[in-house]
N, C-alpha and C. Protein backbone atom coordinates (compact mmCIF):
# COMPACT_ATOMS: atom_id res chain seq x y z
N UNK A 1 0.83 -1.22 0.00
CA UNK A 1 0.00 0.00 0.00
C UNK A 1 0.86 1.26 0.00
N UNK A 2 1.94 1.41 1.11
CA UNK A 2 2.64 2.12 0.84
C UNK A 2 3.74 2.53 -0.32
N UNK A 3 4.03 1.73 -0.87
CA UNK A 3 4.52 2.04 -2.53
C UNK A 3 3.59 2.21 -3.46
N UNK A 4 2.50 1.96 -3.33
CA UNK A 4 1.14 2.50 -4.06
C UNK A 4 1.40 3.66 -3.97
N UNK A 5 0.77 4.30 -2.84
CA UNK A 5 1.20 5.67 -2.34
C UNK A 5 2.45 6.39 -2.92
N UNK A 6 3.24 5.83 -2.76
CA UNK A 6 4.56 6.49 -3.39
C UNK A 6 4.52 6.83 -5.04
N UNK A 7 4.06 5.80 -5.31
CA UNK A 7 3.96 5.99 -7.17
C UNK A 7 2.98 6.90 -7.64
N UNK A 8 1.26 7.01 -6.73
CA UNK A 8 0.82 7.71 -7.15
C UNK A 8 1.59 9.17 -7.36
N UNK A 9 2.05 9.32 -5.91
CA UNK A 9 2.66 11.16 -5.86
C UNK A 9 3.69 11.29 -6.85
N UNK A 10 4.23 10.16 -6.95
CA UNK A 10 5.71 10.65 -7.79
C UNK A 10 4.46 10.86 -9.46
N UNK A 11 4.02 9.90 -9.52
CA UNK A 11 2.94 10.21 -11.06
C UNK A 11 2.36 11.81 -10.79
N UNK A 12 1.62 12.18 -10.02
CA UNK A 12 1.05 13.07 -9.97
C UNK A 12 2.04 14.47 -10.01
N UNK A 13 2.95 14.47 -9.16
CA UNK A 13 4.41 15.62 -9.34
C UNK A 13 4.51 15.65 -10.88
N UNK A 14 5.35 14.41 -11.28
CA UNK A 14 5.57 14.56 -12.41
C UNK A 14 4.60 15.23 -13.64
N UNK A 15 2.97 15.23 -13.57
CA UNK A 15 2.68 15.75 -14.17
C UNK A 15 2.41 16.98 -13.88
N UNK A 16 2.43 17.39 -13.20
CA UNK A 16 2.14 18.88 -12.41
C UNK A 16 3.34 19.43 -13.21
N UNK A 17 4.14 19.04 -12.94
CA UNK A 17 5.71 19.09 -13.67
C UNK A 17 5.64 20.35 -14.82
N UNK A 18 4.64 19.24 -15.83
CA UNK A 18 4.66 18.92 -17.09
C UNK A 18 4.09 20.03 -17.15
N UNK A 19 2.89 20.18 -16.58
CA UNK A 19 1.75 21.25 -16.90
C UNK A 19 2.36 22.25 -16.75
N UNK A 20 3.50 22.42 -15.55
CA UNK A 20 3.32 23.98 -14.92
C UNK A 20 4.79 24.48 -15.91
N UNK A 21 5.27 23.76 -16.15
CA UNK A 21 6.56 24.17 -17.40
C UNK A 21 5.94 24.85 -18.90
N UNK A 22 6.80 25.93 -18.84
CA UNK A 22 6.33 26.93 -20.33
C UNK A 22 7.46 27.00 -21.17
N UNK A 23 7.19 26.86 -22.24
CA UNK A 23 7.93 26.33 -23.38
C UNK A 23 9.28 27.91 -23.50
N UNK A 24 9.99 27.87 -24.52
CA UNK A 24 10.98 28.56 -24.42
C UNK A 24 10.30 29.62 -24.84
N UNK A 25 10.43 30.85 -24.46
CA UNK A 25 10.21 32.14 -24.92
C UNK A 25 11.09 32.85 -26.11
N UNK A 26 10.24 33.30 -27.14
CA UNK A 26 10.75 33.81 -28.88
C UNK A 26 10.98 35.06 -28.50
N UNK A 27 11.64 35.76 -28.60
CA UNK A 27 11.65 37.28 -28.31
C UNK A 27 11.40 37.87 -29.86
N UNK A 28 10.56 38.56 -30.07
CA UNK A 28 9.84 39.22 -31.45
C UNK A 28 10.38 40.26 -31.15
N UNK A 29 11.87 41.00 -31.94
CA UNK A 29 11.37 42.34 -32.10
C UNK A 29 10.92 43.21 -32.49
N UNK A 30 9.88 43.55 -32.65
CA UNK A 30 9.18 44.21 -33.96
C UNK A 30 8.99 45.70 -33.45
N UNK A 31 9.96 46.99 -33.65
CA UNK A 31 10.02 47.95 -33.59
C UNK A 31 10.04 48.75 -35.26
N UNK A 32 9.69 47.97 -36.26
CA UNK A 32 10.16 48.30 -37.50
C UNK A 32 9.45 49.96 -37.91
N UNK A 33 7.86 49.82 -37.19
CA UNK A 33 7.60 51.19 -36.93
C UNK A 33 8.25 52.26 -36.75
N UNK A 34 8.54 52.26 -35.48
CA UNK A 34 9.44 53.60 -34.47
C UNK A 34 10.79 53.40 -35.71
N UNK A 35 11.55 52.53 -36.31
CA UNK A 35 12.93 52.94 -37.01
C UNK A 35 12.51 53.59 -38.29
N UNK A 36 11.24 53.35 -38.63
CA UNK A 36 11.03 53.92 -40.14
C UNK A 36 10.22 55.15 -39.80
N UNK A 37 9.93 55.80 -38.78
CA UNK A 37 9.77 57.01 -38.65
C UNK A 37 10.20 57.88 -38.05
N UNK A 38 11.84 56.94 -37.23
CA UNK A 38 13.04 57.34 -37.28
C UNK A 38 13.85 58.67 -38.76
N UNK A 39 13.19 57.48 -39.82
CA UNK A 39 14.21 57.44 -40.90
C UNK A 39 13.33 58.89 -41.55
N UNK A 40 12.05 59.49 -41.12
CA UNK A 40 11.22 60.39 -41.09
C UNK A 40 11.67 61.82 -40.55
N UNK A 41 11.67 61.33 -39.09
CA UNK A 41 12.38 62.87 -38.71
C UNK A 41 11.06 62.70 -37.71
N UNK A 42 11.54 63.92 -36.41
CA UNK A 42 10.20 64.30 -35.51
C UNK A 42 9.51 64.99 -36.46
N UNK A 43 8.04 64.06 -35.74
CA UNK A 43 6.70 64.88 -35.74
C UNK A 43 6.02 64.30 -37.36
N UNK A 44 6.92 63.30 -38.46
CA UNK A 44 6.85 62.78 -39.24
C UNK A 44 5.70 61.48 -39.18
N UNK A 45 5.56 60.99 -40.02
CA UNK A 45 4.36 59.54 -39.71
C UNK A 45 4.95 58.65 -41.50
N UNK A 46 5.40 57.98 -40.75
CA UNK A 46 5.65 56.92 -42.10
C UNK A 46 4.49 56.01 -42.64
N UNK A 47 4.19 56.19 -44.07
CA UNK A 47 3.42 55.30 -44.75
C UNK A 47 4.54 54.40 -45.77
N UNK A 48 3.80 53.23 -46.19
CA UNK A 48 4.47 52.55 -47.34
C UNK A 48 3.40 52.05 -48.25
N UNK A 49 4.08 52.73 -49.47
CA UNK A 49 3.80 52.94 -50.62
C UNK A 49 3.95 51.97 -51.72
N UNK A 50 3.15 51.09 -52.55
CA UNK A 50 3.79 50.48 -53.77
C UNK A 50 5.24 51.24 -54.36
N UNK A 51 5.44 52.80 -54.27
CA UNK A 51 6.59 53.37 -55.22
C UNK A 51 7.62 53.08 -53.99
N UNK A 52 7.15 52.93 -52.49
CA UNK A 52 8.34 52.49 -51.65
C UNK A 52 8.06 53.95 -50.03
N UNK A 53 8.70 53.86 -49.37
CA UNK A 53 8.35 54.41 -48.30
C UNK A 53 8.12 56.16 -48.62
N UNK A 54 7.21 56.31 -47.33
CA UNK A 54 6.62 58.13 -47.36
C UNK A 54 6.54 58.70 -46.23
N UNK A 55 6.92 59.67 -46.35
CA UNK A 55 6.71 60.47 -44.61
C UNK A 55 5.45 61.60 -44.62
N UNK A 56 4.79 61.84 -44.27
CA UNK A 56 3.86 63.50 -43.95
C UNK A 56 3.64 63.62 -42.57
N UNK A 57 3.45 65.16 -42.50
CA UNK A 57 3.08 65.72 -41.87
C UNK A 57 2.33 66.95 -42.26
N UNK A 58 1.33 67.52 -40.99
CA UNK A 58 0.27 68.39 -41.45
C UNK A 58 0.81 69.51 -40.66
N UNK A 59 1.20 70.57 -41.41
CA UNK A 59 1.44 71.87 -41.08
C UNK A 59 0.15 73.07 -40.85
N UNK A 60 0.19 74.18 -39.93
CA UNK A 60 -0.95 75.00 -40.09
C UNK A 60 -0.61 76.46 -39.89
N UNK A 61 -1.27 77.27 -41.04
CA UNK A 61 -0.77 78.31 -41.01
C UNK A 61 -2.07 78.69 -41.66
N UNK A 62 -2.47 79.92 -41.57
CA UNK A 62 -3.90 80.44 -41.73
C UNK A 62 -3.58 80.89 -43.32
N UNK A 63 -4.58 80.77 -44.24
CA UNK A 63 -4.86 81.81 -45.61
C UNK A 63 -4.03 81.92 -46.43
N UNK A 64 -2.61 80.76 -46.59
CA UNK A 64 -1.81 80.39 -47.82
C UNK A 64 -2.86 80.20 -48.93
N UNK A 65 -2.00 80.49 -50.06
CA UNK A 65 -2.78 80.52 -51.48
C UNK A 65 -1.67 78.93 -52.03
N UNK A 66 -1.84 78.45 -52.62
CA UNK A 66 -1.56 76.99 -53.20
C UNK A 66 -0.15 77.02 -53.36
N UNK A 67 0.20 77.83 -53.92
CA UNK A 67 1.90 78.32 -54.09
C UNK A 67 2.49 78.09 -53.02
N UNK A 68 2.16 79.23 -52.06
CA UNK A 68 2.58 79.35 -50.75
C UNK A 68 2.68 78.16 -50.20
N UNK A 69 2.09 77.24 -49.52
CA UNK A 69 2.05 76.34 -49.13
C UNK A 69 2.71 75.37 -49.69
N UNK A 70 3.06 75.11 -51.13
CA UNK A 70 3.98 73.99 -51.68
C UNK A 70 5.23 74.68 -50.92
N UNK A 71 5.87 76.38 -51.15
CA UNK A 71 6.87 76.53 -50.99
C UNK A 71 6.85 75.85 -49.23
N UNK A 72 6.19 76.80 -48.62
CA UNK A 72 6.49 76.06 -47.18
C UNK A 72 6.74 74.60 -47.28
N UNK A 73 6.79 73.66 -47.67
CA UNK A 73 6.64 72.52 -47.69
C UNK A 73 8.38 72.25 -48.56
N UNK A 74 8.58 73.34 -49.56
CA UNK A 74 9.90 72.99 -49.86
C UNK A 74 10.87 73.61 -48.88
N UNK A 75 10.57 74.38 -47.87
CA UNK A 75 11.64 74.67 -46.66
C UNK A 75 11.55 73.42 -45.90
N UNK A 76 10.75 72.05 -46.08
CA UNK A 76 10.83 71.50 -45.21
C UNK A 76 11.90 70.43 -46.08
N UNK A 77 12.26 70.42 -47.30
CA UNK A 77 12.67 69.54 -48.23
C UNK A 77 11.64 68.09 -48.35
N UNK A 78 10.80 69.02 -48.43
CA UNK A 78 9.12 68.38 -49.02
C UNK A 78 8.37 68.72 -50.16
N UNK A 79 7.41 68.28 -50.46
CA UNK A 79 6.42 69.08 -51.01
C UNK A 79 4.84 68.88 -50.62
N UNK A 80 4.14 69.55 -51.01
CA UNK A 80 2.71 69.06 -51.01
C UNK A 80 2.34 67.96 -51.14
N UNK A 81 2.04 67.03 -50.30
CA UNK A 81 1.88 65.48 -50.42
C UNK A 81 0.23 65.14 -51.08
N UNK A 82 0.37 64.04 -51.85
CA UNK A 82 -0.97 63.06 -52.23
C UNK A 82 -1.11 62.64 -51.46
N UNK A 83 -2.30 61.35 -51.46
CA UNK A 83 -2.62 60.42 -51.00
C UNK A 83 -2.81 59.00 -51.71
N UNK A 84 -2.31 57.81 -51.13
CA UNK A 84 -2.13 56.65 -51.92
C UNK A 84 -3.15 56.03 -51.62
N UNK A 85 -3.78 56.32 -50.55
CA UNK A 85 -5.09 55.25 -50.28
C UNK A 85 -6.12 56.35 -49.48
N UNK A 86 -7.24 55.91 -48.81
CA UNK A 86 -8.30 56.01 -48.25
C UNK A 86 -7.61 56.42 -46.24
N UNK A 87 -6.56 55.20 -46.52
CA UNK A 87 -6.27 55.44 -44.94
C UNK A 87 -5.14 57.03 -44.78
N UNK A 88 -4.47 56.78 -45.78
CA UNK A 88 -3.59 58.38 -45.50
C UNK A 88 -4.47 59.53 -45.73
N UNK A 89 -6.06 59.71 -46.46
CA UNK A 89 -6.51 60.79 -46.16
C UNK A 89 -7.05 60.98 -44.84
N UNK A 90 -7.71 59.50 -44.30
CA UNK A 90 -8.14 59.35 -42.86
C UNK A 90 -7.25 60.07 -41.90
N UNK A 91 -5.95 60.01 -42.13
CA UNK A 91 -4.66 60.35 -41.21
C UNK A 91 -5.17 61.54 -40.74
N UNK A 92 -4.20 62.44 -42.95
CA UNK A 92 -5.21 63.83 -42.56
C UNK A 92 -6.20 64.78 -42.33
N UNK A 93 -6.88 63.94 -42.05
CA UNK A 93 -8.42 64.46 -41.25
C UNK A 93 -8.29 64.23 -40.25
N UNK A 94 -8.00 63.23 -39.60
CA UNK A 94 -8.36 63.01 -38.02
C UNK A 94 -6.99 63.67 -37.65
N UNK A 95 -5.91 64.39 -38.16
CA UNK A 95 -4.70 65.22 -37.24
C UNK A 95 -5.43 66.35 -37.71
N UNK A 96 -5.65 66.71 -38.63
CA UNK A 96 -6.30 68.16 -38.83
C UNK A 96 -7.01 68.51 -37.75
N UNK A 97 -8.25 67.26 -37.75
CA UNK A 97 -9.53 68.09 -36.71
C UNK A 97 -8.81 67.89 -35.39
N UNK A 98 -8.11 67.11 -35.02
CA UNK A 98 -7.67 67.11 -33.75
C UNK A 98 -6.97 68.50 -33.19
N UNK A 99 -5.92 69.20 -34.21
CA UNK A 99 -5.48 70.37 -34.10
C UNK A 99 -6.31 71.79 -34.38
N UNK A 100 -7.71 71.90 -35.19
CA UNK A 100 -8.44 72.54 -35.42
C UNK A 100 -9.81 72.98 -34.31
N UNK A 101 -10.33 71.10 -33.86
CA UNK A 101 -11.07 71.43 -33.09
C UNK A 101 -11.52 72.45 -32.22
N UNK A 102 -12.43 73.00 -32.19
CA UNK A 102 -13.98 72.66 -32.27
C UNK A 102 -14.12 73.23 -33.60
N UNK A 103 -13.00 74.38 -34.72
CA UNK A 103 -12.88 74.86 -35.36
C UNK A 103 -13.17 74.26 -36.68
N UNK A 104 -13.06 74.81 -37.68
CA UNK A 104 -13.16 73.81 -39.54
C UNK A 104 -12.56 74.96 -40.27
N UNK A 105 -12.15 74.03 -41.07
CA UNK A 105 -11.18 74.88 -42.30
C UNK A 105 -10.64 73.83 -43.48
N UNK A 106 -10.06 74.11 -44.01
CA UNK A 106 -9.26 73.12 -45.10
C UNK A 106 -7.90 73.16 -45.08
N UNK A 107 -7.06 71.60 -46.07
CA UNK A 107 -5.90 71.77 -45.83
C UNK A 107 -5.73 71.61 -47.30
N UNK A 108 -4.09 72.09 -47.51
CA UNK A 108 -4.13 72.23 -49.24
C UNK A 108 -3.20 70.77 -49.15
N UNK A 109 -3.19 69.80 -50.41
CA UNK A 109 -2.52 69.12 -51.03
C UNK A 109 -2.02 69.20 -52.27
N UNK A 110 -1.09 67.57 -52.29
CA UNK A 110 -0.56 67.60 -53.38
C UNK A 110 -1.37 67.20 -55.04
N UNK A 111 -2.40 67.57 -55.44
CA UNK A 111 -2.63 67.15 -56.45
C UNK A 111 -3.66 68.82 -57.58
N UNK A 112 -3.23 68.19 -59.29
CA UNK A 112 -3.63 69.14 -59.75
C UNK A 112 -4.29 69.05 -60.79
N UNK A 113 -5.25 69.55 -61.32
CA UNK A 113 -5.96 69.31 -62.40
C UNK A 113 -5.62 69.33 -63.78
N UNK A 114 -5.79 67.63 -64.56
CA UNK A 114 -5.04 67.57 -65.60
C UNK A 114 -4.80 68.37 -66.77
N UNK A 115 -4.14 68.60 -67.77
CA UNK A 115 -4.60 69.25 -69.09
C UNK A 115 -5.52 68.80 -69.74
N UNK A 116 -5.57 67.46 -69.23
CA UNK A 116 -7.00 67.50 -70.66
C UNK A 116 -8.53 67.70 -70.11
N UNK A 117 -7.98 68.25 -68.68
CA UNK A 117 -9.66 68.15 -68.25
C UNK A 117 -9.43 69.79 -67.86
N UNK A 118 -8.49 70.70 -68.12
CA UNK A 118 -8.36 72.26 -67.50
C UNK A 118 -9.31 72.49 -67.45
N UNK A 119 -10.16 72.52 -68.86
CA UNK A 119 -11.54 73.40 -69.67
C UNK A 119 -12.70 72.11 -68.95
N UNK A 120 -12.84 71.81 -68.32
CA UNK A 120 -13.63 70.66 -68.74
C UNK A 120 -14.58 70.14 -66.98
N UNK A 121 -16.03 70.09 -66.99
CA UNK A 121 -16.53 70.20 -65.49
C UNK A 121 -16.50 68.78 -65.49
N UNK A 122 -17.39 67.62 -64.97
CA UNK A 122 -17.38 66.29 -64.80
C UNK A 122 -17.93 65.60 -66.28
N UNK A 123 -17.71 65.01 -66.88
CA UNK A 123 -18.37 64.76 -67.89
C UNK A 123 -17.93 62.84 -67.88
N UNK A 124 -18.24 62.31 -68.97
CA UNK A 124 -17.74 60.83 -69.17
C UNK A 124 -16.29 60.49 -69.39
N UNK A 125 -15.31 61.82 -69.96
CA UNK A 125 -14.34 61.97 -70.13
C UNK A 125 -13.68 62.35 -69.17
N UNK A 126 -13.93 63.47 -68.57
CA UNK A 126 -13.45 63.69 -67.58
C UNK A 126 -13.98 63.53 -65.98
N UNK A 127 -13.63 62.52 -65.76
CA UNK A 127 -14.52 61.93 -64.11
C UNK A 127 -14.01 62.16 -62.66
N UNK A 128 -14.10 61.39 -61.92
CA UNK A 128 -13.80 61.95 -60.51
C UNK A 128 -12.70 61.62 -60.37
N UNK A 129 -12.10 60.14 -61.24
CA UNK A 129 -10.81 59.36 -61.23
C UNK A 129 -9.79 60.00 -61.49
N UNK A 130 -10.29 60.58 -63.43
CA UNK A 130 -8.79 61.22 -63.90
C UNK A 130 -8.93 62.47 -64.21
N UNK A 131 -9.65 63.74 -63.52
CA UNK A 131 -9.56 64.68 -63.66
C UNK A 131 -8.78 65.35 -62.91
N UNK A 132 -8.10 64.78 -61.68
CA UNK A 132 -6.93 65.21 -61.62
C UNK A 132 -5.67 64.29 -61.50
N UNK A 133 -4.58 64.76 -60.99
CA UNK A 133 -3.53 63.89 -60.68
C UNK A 133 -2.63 64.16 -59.32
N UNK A 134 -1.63 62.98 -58.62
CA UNK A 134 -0.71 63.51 -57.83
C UNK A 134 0.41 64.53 -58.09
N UNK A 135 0.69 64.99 -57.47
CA UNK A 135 1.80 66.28 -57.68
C UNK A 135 3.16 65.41 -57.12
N UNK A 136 3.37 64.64 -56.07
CA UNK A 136 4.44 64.41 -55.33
C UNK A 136 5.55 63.58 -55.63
N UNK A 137 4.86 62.89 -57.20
CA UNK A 137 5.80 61.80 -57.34
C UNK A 137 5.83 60.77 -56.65
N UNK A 138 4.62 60.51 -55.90
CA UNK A 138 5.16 59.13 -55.28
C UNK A 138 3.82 58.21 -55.31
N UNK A 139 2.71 58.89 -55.08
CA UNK A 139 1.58 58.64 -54.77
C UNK A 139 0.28 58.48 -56.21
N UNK A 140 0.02 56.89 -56.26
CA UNK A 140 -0.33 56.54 -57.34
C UNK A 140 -1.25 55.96 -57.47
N UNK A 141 -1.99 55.26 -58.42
CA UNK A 141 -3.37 55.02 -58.64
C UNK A 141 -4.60 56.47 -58.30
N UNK A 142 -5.66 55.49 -57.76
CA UNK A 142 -6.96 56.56 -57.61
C UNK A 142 -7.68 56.32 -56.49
N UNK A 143 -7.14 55.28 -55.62
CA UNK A 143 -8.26 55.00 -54.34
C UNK A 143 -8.05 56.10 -53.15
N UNK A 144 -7.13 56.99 -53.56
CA UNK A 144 -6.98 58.15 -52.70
C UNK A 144 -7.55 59.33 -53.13
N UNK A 145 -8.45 59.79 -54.63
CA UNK A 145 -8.94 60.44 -54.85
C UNK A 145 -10.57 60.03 -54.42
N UNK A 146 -10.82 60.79 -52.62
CA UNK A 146 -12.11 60.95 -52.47
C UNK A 146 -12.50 62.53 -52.16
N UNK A 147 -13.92 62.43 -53.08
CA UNK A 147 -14.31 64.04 -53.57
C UNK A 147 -15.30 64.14 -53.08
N UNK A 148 -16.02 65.58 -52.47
CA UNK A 148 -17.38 65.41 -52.35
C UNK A 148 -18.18 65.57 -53.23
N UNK A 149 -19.26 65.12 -52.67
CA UNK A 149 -20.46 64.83 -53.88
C UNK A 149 -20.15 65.99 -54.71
N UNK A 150 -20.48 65.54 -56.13
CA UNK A 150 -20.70 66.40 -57.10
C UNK A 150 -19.33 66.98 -57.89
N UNK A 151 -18.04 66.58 -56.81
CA UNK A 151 -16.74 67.41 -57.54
C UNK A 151 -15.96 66.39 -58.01
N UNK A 152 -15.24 66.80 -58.42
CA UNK A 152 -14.45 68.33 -58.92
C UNK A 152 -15.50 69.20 -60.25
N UNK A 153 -15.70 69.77 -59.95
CA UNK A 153 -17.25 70.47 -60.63
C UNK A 153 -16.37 71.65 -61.74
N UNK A 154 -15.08 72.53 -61.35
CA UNK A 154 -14.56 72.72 -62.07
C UNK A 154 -14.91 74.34 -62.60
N UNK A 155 -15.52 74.85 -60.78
CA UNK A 155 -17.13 76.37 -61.34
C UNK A 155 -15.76 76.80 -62.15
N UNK A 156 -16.97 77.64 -63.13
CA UNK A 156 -16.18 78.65 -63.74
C UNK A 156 -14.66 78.21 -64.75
N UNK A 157 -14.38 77.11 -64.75
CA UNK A 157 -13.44 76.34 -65.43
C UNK A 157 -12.10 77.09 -64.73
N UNK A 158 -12.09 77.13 -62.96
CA UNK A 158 -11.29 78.19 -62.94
C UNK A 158 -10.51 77.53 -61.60
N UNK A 159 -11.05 76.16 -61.53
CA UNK A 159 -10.65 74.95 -60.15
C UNK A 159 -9.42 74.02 -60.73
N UNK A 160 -8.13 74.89 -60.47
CA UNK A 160 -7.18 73.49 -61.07
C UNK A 160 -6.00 73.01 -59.57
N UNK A 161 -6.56 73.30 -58.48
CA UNK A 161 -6.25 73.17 -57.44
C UNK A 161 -7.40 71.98 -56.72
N UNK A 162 -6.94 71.88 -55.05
CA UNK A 162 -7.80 71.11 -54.57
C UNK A 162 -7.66 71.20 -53.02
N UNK A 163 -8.23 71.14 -51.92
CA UNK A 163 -8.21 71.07 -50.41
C UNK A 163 -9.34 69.96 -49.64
N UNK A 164 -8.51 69.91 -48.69
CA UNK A 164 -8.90 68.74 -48.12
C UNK A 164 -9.88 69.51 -46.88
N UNK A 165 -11.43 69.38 -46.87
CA UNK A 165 -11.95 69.83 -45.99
C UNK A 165 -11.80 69.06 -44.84
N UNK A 166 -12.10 69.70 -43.83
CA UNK A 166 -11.85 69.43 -41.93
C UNK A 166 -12.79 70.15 -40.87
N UNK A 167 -13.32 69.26 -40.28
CA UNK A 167 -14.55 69.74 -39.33
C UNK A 167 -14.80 69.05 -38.22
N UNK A 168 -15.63 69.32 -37.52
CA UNK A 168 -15.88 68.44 -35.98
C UNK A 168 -17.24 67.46 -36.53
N UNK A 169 -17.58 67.76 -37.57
CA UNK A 169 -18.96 67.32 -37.97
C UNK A 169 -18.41 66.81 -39.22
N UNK A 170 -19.67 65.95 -40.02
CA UNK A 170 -20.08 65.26 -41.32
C UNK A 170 -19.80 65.77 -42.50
N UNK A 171 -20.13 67.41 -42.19
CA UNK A 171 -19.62 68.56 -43.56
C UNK A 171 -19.83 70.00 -42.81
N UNK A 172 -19.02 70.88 -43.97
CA UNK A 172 -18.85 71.97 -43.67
C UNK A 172 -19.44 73.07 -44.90
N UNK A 173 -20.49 73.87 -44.35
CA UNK A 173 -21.23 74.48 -45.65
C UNK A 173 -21.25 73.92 -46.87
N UNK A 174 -21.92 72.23 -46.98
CA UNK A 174 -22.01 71.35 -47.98
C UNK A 174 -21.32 70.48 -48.20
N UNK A 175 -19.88 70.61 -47.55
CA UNK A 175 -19.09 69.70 -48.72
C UNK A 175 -18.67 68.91 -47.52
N UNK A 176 -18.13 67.69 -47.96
CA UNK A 176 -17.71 66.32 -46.87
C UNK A 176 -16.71 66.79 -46.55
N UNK A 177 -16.76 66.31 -44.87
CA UNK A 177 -15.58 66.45 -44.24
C UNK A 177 -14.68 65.03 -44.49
N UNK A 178 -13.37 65.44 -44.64
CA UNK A 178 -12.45 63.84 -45.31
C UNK A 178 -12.41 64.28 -46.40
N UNK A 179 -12.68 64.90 -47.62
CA UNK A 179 -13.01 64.42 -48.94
C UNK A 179 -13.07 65.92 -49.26
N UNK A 180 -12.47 65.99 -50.67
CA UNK A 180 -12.00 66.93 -51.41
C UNK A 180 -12.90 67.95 -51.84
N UNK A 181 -12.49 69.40 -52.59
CA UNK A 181 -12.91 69.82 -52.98
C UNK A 181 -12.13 70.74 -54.03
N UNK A 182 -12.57 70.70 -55.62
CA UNK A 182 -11.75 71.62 -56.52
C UNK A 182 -12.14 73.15 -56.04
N UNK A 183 -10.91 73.69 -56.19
CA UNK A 183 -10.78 74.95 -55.91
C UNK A 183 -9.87 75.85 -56.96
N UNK A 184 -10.06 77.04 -57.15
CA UNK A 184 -8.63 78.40 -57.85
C UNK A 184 -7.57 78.06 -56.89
N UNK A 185 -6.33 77.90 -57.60
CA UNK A 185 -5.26 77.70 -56.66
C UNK A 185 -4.49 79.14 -56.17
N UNK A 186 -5.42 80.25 -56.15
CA UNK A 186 -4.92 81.32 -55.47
C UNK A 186 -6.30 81.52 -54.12
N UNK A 187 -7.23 80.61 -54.00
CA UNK A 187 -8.09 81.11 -53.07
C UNK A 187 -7.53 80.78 -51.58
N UNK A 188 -8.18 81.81 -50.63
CA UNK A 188 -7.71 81.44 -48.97
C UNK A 188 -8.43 81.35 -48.35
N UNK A 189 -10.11 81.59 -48.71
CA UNK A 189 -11.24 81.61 -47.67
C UNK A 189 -11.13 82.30 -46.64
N UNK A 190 -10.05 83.00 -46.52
CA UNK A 190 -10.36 84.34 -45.45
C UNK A 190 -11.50 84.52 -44.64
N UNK A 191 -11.92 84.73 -43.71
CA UNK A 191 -13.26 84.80 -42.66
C UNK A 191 -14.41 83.97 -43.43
N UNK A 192 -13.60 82.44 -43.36
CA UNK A 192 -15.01 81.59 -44.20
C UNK A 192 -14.95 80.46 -43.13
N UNK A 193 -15.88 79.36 -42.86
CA UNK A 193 -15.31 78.26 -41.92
C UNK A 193 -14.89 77.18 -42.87
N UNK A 194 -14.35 77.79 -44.18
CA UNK A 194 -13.56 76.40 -45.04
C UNK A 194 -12.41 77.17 -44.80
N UNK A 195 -11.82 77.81 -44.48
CA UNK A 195 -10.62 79.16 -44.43
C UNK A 195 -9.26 78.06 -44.79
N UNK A 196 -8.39 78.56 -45.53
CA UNK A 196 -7.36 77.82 -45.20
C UNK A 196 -6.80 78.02 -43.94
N UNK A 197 -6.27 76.47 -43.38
CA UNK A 197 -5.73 76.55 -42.04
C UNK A 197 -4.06 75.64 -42.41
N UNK A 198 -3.81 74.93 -43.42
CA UNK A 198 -2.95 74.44 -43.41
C UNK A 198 -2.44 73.61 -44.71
N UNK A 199 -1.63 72.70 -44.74
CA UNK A 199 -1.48 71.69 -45.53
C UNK A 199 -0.51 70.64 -45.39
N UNK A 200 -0.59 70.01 -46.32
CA UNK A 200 0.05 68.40 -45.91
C UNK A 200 1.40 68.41 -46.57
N UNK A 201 2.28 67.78 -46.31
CA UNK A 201 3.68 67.64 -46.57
C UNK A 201 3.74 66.61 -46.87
N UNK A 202 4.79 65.89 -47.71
CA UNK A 202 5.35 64.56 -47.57
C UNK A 202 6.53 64.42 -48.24
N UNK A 203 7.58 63.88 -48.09
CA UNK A 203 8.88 63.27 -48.53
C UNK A 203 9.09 61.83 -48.21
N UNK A 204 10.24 61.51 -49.18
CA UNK A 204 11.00 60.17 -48.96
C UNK A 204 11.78 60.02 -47.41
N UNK A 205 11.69 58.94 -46.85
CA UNK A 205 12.45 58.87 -45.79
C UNK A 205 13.87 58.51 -46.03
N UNK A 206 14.82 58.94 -45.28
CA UNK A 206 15.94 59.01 -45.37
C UNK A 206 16.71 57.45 -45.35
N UNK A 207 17.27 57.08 -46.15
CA UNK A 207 18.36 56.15 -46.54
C UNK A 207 19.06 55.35 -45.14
């Protein structure tokens, strides 16, 4: 009986053993984030791109005209950034309104209205896809061209620019917040609540 006893406990230890032992630990380092927006610079946000990596950031400065704002953007050894997808305009909307809040205004980007659509409002030829294009060189296809209803409309054949509206709400005197609008690339909206407040940057990250 008593070696009964004995075998059970030694059986039972042993599996306790078994159970309470955890296998070797993998150490994952996955910081690849934080080094590629390292390779950005402060205050930068790295995307990756089919053409290969991107940095932006959203600058704000009240009532630049389209010019203005690319240049600011070349003191940064930037320029006016596109968008490659749906999620990098998300970015700049939700840093816009975060820095704008409770406020609304627009931000200028990188894209411009083609030659063959200068003269030309929405038609079958000229659509929401390819009536304009990226400016930045990097940023490609069309799933990043979102417009609000009805644009790039093209008033006056006199919209070969574009801004990214920003609000605490759904829209701002009509037009979607997130989502574009053609504009004159000398307008500033001065005492308007689309006013220019800023614009987007982007460059290659550093080597």
């Amino acid at each position: 009986m008593t070696k009964a006893l004995i075998y059970v406990c030694c059986f039972l230890a042993t599996v306790s053993t078994m159970i309470i032992v955890k296998p070797p630990q993998v150490q994952c380092d996955d910081n690849s984030g934080e080094v590629e927006n390292k390779k950005c610079g402060t205050n930068w946000t790295h995307f990756q791109r089919p053409s290969g990596g991107w940095c932006m950031q959203v600058f704000y400065e009240n009532y630049l005209n389209q010019t203005e704002a690319e240049a600011r953007c070349q003191q940064q050894q930037a320029t006016l950034s596109g968008f490659q997808n749906p999620q990098e305009v998300e970015f700049a909307t939700a840093t816009g309104r975060s820095h704008l809040n409770p406020s609304s205004g627009s931000l200028w980007f990188g894209a411009k209205r083609t030659q063959e659509c200068m003269k030309s409002g929405l038609t079958e030829t000229c659509t929401a896809l390819n009536s304009y294009a990226w400016t930045d060189n990097s940023a490609t296809g069309t799933s990043g061209f979102i417009w609000s209803e009805g644009q790039p409309a093209n008033y006056a054949r006199e919209q070969d620019c574009a801004i990214l509206t920003i609000g605490p709400n759904e829209r701002v005197a009509n037009f979607d917040v997130g989502a574009f609008d053609d504009v004159g690339c000398e307008i500033r909206y001065n005492g308007t609540n689309r006013a220019i407040k800023g614009y987007v940057c982007g460059k290659k990250p550093k080597n």
